[in-house]
C-alpha atoms as a PDB file:
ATOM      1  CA  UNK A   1      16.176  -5.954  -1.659  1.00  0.00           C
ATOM      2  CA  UNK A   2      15.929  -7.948   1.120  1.00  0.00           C
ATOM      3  CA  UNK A   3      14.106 -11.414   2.275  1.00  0.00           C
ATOM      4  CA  UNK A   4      12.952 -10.736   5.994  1.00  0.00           C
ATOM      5  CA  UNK A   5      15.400 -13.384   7.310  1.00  0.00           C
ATOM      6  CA  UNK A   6      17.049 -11.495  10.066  1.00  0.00           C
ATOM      7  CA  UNK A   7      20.769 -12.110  10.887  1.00  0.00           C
ATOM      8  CA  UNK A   8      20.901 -11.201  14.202  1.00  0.00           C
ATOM      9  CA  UNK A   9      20.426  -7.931  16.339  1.00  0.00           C
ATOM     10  CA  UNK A  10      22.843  -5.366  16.510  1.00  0.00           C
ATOM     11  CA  UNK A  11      23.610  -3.124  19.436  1.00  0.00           C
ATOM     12  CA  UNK A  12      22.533   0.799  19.311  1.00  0.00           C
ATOM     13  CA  UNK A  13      26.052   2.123  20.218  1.00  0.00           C
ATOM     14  CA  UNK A  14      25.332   6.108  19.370  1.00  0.00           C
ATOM     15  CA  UNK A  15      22.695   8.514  17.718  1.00  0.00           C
ATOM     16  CA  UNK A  16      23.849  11.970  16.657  1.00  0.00           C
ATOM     17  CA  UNK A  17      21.640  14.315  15.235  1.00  0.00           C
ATOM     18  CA  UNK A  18      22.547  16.283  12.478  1.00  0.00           C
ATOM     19  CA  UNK A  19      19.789  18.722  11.232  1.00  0.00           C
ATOM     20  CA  UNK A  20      16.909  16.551  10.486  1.00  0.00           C
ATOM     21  CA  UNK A  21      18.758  13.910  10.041  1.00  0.00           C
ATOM     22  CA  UNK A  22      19.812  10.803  12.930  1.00  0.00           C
ATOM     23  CA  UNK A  23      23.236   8.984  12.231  1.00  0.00           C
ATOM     24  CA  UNK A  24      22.897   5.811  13.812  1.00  0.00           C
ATOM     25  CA  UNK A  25      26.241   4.092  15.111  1.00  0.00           C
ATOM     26  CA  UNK A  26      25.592   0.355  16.116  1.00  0.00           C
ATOM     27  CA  UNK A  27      27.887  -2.980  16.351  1.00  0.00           C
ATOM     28  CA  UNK A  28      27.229  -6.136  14.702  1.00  0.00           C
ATOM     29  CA  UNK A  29      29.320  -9.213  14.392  1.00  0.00           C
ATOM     30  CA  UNK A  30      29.473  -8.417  10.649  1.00  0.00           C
ATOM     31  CA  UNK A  31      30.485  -4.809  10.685  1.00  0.00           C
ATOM     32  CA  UNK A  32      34.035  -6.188   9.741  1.00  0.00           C
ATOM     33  CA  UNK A  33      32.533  -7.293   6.371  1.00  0.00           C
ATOM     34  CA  UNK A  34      30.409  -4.150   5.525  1.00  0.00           C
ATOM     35  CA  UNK A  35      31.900  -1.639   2.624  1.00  0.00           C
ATOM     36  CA  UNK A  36      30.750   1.843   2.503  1.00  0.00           C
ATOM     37  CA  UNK A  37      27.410   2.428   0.390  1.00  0.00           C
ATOM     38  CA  UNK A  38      26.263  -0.806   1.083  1.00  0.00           C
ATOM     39  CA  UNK A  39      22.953  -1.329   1.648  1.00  0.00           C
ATOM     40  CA  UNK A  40      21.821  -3.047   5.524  1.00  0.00           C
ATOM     41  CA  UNK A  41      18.601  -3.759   6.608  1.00  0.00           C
ATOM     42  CA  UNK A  42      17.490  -1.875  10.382  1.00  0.00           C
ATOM     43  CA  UNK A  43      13.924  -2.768  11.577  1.00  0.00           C
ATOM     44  CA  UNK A  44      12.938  -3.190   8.226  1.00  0.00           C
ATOM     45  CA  UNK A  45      14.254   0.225   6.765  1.00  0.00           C
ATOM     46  CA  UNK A  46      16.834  -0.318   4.165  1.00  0.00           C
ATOM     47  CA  UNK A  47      19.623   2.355   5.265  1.00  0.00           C
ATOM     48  CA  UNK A  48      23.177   2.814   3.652  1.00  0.00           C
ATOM     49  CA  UNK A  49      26.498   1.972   5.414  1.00  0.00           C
ATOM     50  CA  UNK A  50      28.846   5.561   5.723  1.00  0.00           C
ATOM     51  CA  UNK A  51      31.317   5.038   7.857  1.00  0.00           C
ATOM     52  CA  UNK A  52      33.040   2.171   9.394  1.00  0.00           C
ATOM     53  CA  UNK A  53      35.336   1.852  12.518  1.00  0.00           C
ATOM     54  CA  UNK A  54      36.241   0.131  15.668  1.00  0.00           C
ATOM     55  CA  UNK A  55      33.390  -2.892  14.677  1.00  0.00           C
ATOM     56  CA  UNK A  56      30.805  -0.503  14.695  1.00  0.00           C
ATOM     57  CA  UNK A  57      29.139   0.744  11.571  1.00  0.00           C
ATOM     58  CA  UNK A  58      27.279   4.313  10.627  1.00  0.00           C
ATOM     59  CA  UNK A  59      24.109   4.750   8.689  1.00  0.00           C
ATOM     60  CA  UNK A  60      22.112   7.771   8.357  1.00  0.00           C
ATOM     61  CA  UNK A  61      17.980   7.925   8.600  1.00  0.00           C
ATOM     62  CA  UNK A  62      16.843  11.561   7.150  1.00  0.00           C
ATOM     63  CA  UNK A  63      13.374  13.166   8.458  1.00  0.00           C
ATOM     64  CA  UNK A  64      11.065  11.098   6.557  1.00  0.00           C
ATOM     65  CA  UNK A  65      12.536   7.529   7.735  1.00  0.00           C
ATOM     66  CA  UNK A  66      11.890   8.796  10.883  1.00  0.00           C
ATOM     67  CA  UNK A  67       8.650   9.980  10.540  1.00  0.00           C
ATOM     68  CA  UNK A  68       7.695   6.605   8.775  1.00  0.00           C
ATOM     69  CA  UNK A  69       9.551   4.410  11.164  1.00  0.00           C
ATOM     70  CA  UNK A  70      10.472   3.681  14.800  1.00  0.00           C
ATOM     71  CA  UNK A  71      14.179   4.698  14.530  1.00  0.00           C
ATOM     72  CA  UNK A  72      14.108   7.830  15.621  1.00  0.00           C
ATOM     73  CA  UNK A  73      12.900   6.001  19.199  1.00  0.00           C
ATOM     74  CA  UNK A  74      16.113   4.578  18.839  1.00  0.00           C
ATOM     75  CA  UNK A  75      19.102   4.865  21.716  1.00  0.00           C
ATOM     76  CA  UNK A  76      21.734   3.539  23.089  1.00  0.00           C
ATOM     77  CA  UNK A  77      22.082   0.040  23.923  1.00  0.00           C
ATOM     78  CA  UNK A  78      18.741  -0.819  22.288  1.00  0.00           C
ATOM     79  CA  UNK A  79      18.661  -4.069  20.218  1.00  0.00           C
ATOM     80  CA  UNK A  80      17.940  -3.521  16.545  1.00  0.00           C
ATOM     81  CA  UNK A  81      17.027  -6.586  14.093  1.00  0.00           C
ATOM     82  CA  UNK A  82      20.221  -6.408  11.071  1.00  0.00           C
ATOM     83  CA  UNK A  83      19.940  -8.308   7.775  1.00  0.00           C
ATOM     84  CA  UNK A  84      22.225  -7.439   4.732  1.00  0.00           C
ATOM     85  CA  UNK A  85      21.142  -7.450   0.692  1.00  0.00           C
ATOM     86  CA  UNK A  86      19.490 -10.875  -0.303  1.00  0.00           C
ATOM     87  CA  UNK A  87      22.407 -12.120  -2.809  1.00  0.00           C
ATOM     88  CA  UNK A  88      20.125 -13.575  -6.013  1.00  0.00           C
ATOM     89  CA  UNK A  89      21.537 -16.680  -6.234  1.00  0.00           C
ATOM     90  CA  UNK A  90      20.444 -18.070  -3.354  1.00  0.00           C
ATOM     91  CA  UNK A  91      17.139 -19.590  -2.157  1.00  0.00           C
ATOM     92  CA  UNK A  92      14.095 -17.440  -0.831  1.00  0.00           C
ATOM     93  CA  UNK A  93      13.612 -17.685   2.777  1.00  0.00           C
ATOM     94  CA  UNK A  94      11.253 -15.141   3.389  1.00  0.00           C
ATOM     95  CA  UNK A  95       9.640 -13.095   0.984  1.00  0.00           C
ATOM     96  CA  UNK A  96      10.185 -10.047  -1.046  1.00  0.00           C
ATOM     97  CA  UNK A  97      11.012  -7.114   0.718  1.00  0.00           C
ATOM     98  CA  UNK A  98      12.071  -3.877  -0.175  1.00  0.00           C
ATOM     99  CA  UNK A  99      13.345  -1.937   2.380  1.00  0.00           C
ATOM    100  CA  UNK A 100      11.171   0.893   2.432  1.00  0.00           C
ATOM    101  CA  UNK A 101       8.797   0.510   5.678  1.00  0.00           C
ATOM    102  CA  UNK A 102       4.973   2.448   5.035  1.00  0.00           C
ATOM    103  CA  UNK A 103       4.352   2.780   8.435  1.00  0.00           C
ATOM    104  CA  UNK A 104       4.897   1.778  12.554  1.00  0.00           C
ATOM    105  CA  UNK A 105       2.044  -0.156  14.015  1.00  0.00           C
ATOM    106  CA  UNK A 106       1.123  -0.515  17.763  1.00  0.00           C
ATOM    107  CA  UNK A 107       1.519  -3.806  19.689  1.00  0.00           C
ATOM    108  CA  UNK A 108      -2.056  -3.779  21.601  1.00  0.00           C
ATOM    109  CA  UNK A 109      -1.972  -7.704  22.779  1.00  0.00           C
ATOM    110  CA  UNK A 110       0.314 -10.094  23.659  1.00  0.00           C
ATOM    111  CA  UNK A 111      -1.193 -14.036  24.210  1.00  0.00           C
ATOM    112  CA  UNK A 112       0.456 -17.320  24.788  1.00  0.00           C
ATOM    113  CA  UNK A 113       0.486 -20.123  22.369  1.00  0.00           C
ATOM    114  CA  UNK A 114       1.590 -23.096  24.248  1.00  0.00           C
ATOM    115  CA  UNK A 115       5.293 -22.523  23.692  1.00  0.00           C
ATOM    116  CA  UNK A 116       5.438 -19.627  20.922  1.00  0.00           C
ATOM    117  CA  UNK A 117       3.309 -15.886  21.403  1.00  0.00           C
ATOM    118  CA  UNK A 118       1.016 -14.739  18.901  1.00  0.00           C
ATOM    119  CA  UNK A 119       1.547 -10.808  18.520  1.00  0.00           C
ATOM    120  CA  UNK A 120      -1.575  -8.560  17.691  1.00  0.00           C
ATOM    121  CA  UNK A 121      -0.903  -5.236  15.850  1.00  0.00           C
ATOM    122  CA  UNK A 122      -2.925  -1.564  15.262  1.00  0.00           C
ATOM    123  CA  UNK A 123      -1.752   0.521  12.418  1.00  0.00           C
ATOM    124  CA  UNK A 124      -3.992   3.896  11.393  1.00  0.00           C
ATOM    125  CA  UNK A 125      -6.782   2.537   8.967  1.00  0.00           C
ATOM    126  CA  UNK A 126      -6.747   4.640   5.459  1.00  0.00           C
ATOM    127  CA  UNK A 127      -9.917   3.720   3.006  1.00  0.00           C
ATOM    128  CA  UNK A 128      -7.325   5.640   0.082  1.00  0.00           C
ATOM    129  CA  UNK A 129      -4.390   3.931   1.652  1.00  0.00           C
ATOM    130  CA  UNK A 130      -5.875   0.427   1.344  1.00  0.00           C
ATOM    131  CA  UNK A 131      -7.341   0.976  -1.828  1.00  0.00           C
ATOM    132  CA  UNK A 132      -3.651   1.318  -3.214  1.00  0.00           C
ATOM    133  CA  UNK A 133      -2.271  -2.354  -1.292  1.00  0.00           C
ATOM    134  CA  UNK A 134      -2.068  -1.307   2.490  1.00  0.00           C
ATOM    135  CA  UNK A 135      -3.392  -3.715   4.006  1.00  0.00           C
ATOM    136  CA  UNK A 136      -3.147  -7.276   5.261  1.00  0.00           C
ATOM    137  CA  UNK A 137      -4.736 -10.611   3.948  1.00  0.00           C
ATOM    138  CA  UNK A 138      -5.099 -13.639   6.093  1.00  0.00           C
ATOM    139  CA  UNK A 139      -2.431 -16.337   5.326  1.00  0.00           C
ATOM    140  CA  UNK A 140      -0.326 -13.121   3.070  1.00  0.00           C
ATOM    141  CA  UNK A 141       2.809 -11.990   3.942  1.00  0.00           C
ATOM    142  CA  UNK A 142       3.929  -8.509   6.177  1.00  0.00           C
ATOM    143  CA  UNK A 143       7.391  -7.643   7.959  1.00  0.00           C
ATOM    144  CA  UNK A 144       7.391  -6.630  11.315  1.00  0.00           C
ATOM    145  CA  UNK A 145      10.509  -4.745  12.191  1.00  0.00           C
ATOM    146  CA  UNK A 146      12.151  -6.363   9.212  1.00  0.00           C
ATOM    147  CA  UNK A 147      11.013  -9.536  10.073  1.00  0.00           C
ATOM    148  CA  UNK A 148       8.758 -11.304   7.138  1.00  0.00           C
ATOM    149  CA  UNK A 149       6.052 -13.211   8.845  1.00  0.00           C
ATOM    150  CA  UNK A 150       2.841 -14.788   8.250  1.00  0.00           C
ATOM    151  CA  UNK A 151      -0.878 -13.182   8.407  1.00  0.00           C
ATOM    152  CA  UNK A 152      -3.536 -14.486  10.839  1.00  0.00           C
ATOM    153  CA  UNK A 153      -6.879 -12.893  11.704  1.00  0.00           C
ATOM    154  CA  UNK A 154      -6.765  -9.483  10.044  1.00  0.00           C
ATOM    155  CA  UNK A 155      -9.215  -6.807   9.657  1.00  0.00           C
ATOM    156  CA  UNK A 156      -9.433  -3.531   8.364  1.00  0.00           C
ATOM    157  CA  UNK A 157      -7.014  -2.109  10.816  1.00  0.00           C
ATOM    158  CA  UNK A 158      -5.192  -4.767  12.876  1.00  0.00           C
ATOM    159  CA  UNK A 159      -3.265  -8.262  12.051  1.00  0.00           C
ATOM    160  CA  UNK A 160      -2.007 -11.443  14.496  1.00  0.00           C
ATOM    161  CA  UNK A 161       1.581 -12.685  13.644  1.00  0.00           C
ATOM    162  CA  UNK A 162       2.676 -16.227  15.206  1.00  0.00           C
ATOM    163  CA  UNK A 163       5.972 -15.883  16.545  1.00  0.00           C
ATOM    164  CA  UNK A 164       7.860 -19.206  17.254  1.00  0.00           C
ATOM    165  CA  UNK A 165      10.617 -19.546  20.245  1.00  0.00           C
ATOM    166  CA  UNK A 166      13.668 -18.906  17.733  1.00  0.00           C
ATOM    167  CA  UNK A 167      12.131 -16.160  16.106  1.00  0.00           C
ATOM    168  CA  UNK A 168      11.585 -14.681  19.341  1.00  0.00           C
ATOM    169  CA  UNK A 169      14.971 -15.207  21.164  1.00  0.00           C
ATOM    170  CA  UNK A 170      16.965 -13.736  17.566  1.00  0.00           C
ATOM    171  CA  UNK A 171      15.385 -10.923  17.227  1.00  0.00           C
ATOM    172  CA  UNK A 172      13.962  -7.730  18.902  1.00  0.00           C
ATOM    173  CA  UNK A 173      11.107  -9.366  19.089  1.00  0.00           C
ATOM    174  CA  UNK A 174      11.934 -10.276  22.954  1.00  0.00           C
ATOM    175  CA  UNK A 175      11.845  -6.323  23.437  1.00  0.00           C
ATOM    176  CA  UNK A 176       8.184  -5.796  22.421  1.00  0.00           C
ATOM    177  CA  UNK A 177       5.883  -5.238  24.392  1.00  0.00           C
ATOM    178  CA  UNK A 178       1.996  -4.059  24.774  1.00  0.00           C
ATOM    179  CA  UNK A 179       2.507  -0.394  23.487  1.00  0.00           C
ATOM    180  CA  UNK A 180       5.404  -0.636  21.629  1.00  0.00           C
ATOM    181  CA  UNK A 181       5.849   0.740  17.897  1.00  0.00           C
ATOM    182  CA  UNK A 182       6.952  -1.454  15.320  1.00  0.00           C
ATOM    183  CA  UNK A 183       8.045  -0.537  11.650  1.00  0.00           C
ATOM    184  CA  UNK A 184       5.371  -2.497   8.904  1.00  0.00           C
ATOM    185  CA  UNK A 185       6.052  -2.827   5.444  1.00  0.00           C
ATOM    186  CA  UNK A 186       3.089  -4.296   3.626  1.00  0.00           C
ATOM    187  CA  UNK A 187       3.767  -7.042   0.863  1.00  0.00           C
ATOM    188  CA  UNK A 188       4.725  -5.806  -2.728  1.00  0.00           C
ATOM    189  CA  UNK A 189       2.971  -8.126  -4.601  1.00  0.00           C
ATOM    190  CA  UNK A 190      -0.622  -6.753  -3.320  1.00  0.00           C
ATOM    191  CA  UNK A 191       0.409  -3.555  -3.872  1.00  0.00           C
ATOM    192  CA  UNK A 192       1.036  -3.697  -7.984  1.00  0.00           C
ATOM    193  CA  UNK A 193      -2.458  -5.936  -7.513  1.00  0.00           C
ATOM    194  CA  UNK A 194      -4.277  -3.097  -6.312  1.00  0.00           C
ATOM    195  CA  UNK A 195      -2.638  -1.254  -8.764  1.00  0.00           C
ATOM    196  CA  UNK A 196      -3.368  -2.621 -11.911  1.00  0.00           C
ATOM    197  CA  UNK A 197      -6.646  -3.399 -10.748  1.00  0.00           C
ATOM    198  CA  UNK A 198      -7.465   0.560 -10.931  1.00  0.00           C
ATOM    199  CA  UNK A 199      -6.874   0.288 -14.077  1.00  0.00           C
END
């Protein structure tokens, strides 16, 4: 479980494929204090720590992470947004998230807002999909590449994030651009709403 607080973005150091799956090798100023199985937030995809070494740290994506997500765009050198397990007995920052991203969404515009940049993002429109907590809701919650922000004009297919001048120089945010594919994860909470509400 994790809040969408990022810590900071780690460095792509190597990708090795193995069968379908991509082990990811990347350095973080915490790799020191990582363990083996533990669980680390990459671009919004919970992933688990397997190897350690030289202040780099391993983590294996299998075939349908990568189909879900961006990370199989990933190489090296490219910046990747990091955030370990939310400890519970602390305050929440952000908002729930789990981990598990639904889907990547397209950057299609890009404005300024005197001083921070509002983002505008496409993801495929699914009348089944939406019906089961997909979708956005002005003012509601959604993480962007692991990053929990805040709604703003959504519709059926596309939502506006504001992204303020820290936000923006911490995290891989500074890297997006018109066309680029982010990883979404859609809040929880309207998801078990939509639920029991077929019910």
């Amino acid at each position: 479980m994790f809040s969408g607080i990022v810590e900071e973005t780690a460095v792509v150091k190597a990708v090795e494929r193995n069968q379908g799956n991509v082990d990811l090798t990347l350095e973080c100023s915490f790799a020191g204090e990582l363990k083996i199985d533990q669980s680390v937030s990459h671009n919004g995809v919970c992933l688990t720590v397997v190897r350690l070494g030289d202040g780099c740290y391993t983590v294996t994506a299998m075939k349908e992470t990568l189909d879900r997500s961006n990370l199989g765009r990933l190489k090296p050198g490219d910046r990747v947004n990091v955030e370990r397990s939310m400890m519970m007995n602390g305050r929440l920052d952000g908002h729930i998230v789990q981990g598990h991203v639904d889907m990547t969404a397209e950057c299609t515009a890009m404005q300024d807002a005197d001083g921070s940049t509002y983002f505008t993002f496409k993801y495929p429109f699914d009348r089944e999909m939406a019906r089961r907590g997909y979708f956005t809701v002005d003012k509601g919650s959604v993480t962007v590449n692991g990053v929990s922000l805040t709604v703003c004009n959504p519709t059926d297919d596309t939502f506006t994030v504001a992204i303020i001048p820290y936000t923006f120089e911490h995290t891989n945010f500074k890297d997006i651009q018109v066309g680029s594919k982010v990883n979404i994860e859609f809040d929880i909470l309207g998801k078990y709403i939509a639920r029991l509400n077929q019910f």
